[in-house]
PDB file of N, CA and C in Angstrom:
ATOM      1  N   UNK A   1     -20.770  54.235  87.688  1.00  0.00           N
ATOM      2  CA  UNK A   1     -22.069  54.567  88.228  1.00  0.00           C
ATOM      3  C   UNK A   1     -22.337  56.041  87.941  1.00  0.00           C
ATOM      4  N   UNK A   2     -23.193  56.612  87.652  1.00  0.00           N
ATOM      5  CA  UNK A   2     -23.706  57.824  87.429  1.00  0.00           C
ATOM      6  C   UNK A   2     -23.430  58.587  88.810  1.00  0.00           C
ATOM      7  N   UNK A   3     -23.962  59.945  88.692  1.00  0.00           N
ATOM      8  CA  UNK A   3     -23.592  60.528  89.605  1.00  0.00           C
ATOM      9  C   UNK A   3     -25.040  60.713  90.253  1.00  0.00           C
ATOM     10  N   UNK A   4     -25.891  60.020  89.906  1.00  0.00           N
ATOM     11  CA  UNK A   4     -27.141  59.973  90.520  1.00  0.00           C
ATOM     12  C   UNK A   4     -27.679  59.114  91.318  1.00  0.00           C
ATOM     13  N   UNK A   5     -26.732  57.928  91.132  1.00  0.00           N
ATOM     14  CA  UNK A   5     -26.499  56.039  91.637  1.00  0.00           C
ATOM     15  C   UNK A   5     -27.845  55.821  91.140  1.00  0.00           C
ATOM     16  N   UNK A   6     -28.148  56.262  89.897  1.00  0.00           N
ATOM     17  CA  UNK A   6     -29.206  55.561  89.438  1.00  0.00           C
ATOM     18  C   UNK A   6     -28.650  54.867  88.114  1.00  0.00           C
ATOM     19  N   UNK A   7     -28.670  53.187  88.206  1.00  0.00           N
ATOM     20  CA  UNK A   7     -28.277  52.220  86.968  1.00  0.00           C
ATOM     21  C   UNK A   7     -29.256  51.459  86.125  1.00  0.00           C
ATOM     22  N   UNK A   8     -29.089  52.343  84.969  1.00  0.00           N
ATOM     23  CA  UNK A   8     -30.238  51.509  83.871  1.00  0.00           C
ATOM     24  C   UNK A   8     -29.797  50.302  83.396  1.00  0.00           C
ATOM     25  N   UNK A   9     -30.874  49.469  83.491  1.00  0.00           N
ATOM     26  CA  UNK A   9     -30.410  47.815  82.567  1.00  0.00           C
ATOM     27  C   UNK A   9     -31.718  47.587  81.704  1.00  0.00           C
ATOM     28  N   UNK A  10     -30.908  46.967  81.273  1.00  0.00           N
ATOM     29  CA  UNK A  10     -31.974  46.275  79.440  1.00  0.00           C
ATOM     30  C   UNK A  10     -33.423  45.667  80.464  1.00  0.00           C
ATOM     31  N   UNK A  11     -34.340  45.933  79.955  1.00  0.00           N
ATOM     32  CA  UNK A  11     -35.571  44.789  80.075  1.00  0.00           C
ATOM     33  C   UNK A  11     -35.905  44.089  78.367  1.00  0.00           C
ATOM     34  N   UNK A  12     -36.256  42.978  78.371  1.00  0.00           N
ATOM     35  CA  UNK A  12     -36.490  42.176  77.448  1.00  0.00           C
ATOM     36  C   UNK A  12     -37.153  43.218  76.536  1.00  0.00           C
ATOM     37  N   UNK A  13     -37.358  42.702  75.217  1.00  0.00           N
ATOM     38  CA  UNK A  13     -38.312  43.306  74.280  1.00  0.00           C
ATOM     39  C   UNK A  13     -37.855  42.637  72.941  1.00  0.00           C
ATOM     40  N   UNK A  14     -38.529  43.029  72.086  1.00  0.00           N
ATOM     41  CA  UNK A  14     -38.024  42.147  70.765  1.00  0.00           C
ATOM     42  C   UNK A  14     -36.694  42.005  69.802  1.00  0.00           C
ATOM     43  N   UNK A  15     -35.890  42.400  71.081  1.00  0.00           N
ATOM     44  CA  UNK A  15     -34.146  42.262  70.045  1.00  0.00           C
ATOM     45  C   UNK A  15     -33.685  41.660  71.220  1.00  0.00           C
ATOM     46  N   UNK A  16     -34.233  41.462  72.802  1.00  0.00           N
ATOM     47  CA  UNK A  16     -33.649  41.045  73.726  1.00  0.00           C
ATOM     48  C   UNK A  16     -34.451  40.230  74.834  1.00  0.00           C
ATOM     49  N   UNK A  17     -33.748  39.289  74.847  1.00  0.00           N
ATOM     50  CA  UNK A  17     -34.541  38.082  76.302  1.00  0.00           C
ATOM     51  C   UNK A  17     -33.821  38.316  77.116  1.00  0.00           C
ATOM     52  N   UNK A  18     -34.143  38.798  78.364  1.00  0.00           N
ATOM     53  CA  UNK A  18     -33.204  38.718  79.170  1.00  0.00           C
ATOM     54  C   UNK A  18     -33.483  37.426  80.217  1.00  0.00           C
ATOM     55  N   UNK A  19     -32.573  36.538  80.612  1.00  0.00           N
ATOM     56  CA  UNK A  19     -32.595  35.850  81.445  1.00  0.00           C
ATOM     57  C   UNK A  19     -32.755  35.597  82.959  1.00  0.00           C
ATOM     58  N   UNK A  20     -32.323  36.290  83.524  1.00  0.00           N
ATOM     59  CA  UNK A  20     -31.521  37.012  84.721  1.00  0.00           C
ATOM     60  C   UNK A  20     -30.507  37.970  84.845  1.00  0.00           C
ATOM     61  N   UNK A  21     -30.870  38.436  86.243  1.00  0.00           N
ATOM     62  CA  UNK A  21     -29.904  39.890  86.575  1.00  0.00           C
ATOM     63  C   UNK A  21     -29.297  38.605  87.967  1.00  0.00           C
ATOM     64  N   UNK A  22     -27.947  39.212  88.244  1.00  0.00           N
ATOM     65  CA  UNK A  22     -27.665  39.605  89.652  1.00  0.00           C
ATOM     66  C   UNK A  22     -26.532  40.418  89.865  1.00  0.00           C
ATOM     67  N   UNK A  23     -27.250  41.234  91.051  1.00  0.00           N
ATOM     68  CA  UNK A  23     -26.395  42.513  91.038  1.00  0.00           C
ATOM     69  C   UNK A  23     -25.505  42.307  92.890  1.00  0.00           C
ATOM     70  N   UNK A  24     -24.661  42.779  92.595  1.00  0.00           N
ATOM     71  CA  UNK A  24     -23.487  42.800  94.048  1.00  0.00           C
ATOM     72  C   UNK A  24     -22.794  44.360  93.727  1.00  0.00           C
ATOM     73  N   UNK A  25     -23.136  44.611  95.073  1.00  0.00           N
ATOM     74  CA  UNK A  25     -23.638  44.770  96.249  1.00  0.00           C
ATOM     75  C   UNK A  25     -25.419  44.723  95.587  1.00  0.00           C
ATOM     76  N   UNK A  26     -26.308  44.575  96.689  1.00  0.00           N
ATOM     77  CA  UNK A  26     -27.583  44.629  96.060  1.00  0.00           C
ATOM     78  C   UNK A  26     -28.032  45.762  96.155  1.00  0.00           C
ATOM     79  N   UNK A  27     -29.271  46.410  95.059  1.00  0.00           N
ATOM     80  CA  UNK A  27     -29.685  47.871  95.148  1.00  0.00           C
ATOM     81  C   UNK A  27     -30.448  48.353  95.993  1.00  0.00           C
ATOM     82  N   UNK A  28     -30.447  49.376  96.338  1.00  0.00           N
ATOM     83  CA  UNK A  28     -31.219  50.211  97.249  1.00  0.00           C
ATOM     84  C   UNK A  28     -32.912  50.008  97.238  1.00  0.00           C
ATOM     85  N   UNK A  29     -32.952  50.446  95.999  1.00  0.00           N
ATOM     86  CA  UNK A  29     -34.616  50.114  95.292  1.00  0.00           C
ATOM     87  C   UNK A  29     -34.157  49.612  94.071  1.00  0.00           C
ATOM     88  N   UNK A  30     -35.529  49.663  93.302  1.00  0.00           N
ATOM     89  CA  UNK A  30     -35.694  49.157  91.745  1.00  0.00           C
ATOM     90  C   UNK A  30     -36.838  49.672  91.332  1.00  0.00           C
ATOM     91  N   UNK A  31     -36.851  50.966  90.192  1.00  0.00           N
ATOM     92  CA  UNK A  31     -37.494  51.672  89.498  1.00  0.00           C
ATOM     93  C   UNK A  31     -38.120  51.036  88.254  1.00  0.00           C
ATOM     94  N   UNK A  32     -39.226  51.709  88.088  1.00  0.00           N
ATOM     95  CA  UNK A  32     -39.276  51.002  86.499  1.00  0.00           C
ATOM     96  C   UNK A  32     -39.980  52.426  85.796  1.00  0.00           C
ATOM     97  N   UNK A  33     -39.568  53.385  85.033  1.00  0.00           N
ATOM     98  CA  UNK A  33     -39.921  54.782  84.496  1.00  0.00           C
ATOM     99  C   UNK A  33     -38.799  54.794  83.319  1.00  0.00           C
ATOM    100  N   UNK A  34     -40.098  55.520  82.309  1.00  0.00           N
ATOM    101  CA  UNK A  34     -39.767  55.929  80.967  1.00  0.00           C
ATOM    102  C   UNK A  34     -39.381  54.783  79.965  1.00  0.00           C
ATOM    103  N   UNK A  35     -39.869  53.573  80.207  1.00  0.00           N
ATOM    104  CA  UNK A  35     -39.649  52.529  79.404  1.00  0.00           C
ATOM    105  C   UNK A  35     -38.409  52.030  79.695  1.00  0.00           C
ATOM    106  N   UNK A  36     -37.785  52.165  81.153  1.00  0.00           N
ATOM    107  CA  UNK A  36     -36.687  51.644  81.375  1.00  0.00           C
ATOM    108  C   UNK A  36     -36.275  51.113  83.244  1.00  0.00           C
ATOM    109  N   UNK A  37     -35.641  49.988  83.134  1.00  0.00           N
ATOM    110  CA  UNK A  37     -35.641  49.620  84.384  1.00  0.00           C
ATOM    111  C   UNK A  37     -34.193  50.124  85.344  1.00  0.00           C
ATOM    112  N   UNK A  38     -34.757  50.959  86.428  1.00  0.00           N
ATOM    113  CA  UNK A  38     -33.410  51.459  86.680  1.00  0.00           C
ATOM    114  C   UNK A  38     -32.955  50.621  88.269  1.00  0.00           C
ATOM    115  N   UNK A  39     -31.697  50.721  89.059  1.00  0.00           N
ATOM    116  CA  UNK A  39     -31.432  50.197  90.186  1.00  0.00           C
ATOM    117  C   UNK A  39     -30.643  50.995  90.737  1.00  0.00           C
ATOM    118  N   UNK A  40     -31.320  51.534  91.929  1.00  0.00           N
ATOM    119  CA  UNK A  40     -30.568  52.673  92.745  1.00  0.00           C
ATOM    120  C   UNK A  40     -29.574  52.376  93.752  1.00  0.00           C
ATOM    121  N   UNK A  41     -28.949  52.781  93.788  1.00  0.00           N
ATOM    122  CA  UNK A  41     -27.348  52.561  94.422  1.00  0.00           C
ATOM    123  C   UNK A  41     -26.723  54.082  94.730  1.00  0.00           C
ATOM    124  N   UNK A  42     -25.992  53.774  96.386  1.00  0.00           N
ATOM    125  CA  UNK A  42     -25.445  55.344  96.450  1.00  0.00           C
ATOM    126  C   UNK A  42     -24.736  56.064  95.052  1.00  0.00           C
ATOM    127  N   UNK A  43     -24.633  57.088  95.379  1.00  0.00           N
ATOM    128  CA  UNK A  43     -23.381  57.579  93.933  1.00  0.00           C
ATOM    129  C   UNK A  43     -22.119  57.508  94.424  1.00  0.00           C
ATOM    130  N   UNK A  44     -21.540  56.719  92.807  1.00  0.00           N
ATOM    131  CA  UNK A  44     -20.099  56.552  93.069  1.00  0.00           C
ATOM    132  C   UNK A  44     -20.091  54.898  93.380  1.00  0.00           C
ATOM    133  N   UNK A  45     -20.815  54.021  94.086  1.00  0.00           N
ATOM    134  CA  UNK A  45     -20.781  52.881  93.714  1.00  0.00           C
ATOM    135  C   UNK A  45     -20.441  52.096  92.864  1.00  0.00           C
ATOM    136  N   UNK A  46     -19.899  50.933  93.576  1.00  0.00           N
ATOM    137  CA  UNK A  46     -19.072  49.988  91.998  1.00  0.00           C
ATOM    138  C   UNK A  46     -20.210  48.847  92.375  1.00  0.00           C
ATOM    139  N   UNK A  47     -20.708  48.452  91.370  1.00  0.00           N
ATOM    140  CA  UNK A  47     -21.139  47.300  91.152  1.00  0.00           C
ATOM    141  C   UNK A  47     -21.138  46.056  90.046  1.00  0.00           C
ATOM    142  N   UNK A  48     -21.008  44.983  90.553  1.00  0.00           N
ATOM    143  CA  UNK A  48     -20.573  44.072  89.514  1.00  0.00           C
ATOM    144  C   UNK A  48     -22.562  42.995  89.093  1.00  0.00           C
ATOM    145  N   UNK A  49     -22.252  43.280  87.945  1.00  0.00           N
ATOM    146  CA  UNK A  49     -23.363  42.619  87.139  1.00  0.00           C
ATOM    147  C   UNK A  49     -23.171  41.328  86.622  1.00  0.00           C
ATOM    148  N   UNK A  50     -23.531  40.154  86.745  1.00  0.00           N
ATOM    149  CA  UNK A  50     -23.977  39.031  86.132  1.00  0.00           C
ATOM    150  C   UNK A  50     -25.295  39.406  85.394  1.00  0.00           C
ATOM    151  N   UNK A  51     -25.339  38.688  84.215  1.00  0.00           N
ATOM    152  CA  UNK A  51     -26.473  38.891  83.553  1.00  0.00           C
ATOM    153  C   UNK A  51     -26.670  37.423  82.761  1.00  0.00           C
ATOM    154  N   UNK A  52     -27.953  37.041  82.128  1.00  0.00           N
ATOM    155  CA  UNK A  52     -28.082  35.925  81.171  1.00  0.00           C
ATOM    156  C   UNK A  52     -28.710  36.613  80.544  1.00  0.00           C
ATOM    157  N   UNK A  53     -28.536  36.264  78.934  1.00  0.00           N
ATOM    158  CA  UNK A  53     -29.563  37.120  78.526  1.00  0.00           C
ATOM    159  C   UNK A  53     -29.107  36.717  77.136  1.00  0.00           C
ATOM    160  N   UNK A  54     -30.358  37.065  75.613  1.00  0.00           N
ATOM    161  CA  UNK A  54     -30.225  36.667  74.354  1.00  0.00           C
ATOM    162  C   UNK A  54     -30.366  37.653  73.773  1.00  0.00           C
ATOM    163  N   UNK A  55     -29.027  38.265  72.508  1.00  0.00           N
ATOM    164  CA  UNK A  55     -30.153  39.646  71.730  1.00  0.00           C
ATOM    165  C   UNK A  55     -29.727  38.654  70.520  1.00  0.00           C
ATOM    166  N   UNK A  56     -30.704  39.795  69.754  1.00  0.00           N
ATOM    167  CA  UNK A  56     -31.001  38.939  68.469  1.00  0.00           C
ATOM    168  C   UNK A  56     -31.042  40.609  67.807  1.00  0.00           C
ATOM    169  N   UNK A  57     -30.563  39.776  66.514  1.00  0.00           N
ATOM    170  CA  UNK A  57     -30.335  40.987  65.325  1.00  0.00           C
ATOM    171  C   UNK A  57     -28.758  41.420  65.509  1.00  0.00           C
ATOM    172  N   UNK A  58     -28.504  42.768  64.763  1.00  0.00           N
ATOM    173  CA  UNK A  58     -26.987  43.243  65.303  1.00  0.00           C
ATOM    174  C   UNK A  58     -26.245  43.364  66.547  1.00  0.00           C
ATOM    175  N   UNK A  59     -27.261  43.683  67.490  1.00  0.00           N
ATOM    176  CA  UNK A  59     -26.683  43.774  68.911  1.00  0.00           C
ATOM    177  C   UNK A  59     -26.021  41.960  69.146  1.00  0.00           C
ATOM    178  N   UNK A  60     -26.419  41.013  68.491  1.00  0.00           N
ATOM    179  CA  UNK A  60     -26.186  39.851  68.625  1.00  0.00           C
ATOM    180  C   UNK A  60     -24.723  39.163  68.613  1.00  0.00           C
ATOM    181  N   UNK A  61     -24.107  40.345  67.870  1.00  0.00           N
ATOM    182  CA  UNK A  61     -22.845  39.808  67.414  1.00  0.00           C
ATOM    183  C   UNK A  61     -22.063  40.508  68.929  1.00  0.00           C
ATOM    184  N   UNK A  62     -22.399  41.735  69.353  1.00  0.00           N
ATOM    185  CA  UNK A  62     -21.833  42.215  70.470  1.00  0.00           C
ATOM    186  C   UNK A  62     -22.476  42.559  71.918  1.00  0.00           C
ATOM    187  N   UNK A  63     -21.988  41.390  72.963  1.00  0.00           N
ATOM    188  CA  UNK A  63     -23.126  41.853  73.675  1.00  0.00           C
ATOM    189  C   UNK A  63     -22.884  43.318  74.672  1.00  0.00           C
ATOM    190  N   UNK A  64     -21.760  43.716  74.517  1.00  0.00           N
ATOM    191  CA  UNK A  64     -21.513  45.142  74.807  1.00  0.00           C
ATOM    192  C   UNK A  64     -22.804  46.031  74.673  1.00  0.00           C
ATOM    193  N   UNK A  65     -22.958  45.963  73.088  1.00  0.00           N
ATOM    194  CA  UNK A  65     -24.282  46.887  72.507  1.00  0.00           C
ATOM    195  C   UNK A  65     -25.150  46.641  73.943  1.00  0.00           C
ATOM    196  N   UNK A  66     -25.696  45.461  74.605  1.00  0.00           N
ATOM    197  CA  UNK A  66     -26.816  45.700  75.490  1.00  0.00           C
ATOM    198  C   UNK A  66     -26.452  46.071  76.638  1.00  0.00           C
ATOM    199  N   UNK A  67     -25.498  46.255  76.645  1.00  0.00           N
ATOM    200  CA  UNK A  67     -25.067  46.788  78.146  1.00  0.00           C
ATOM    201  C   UNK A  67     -23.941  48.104  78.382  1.00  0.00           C
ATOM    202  N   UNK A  68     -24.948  48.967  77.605  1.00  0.00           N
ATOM    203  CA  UNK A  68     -23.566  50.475  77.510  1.00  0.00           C
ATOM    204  C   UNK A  68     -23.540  50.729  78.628  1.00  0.00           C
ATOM    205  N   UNK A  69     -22.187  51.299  78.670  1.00  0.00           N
ATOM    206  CA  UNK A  69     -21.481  51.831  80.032  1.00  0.00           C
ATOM    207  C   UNK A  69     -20.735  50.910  81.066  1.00  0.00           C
ATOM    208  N   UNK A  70     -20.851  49.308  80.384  1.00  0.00           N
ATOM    209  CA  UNK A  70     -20.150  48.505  81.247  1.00  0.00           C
ATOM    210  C   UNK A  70     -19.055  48.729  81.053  1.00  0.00           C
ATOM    211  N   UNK A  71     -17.982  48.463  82.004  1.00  0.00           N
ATOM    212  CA  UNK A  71     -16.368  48.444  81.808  1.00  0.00           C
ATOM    213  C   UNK A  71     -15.728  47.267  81.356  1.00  0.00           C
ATOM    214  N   UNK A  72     -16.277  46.290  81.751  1.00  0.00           N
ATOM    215  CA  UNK A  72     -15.977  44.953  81.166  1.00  0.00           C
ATOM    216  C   UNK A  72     -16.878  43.765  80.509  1.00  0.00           C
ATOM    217  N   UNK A  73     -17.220  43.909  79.393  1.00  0.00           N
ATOM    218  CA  UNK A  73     -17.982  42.135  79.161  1.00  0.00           C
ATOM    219  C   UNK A  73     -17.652  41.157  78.700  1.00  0.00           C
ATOM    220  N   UNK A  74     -17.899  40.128  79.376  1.00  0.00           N
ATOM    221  CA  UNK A  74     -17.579  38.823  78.892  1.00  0.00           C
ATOM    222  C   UNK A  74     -18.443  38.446  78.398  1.00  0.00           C
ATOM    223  N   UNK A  75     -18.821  37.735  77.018  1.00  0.00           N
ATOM    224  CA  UNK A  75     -19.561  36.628  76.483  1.00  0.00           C
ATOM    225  C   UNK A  75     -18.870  35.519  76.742  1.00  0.00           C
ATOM    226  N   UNK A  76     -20.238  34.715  77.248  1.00  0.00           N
ATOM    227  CA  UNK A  76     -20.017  33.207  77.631  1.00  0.00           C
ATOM    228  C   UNK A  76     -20.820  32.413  76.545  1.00  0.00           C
ATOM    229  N   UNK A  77     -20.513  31.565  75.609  1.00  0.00           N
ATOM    230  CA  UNK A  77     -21.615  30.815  74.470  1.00  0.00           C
ATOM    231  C   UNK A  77     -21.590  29.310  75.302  1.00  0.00           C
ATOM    232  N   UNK A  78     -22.875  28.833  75.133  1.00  0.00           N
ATOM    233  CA  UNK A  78     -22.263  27.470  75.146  1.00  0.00           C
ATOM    234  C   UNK A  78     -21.861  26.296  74.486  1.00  0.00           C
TER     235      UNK A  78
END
């Protein structure tokens, strides 16, 4: 978590669908500034992310690329 407990996540656009979020613990608020959607959380917070979501193009092969700064991702295909 930043030291601001402010957490940016992907919003859809044309390399990415996102499906769903769910976030644990849940956020404080939910921002949406500078072309990006952020979720406020004290600082220093751990939070664990579920996500669904499709990229397309290079990010496709890794879904890391859409989610910098995670510590762990799993791709699930079906």
């Amino acid at each position: 978590m930043p030291a601001d407990g402010r957490l940016a996540l992907p919003t859809s656009g044309a390399s990415l669908l996102v499906h769903g979020l769910e976030l644990a613990p849940p956020p404080l608020a939910e921002e949406f500034a500078n072309a990006q959607r952020w979720f406020v959380y004290a600082p220093g917070a751990r939070v664990t992310l579920r996500a669904r979501f499709r990229a397309f193009g290079p990010q496709a092969q890794n879904p890391a690329q859409a989610l910098p700064g995670a510590l762990h991702v799993r791709s699930i295909t079906p």
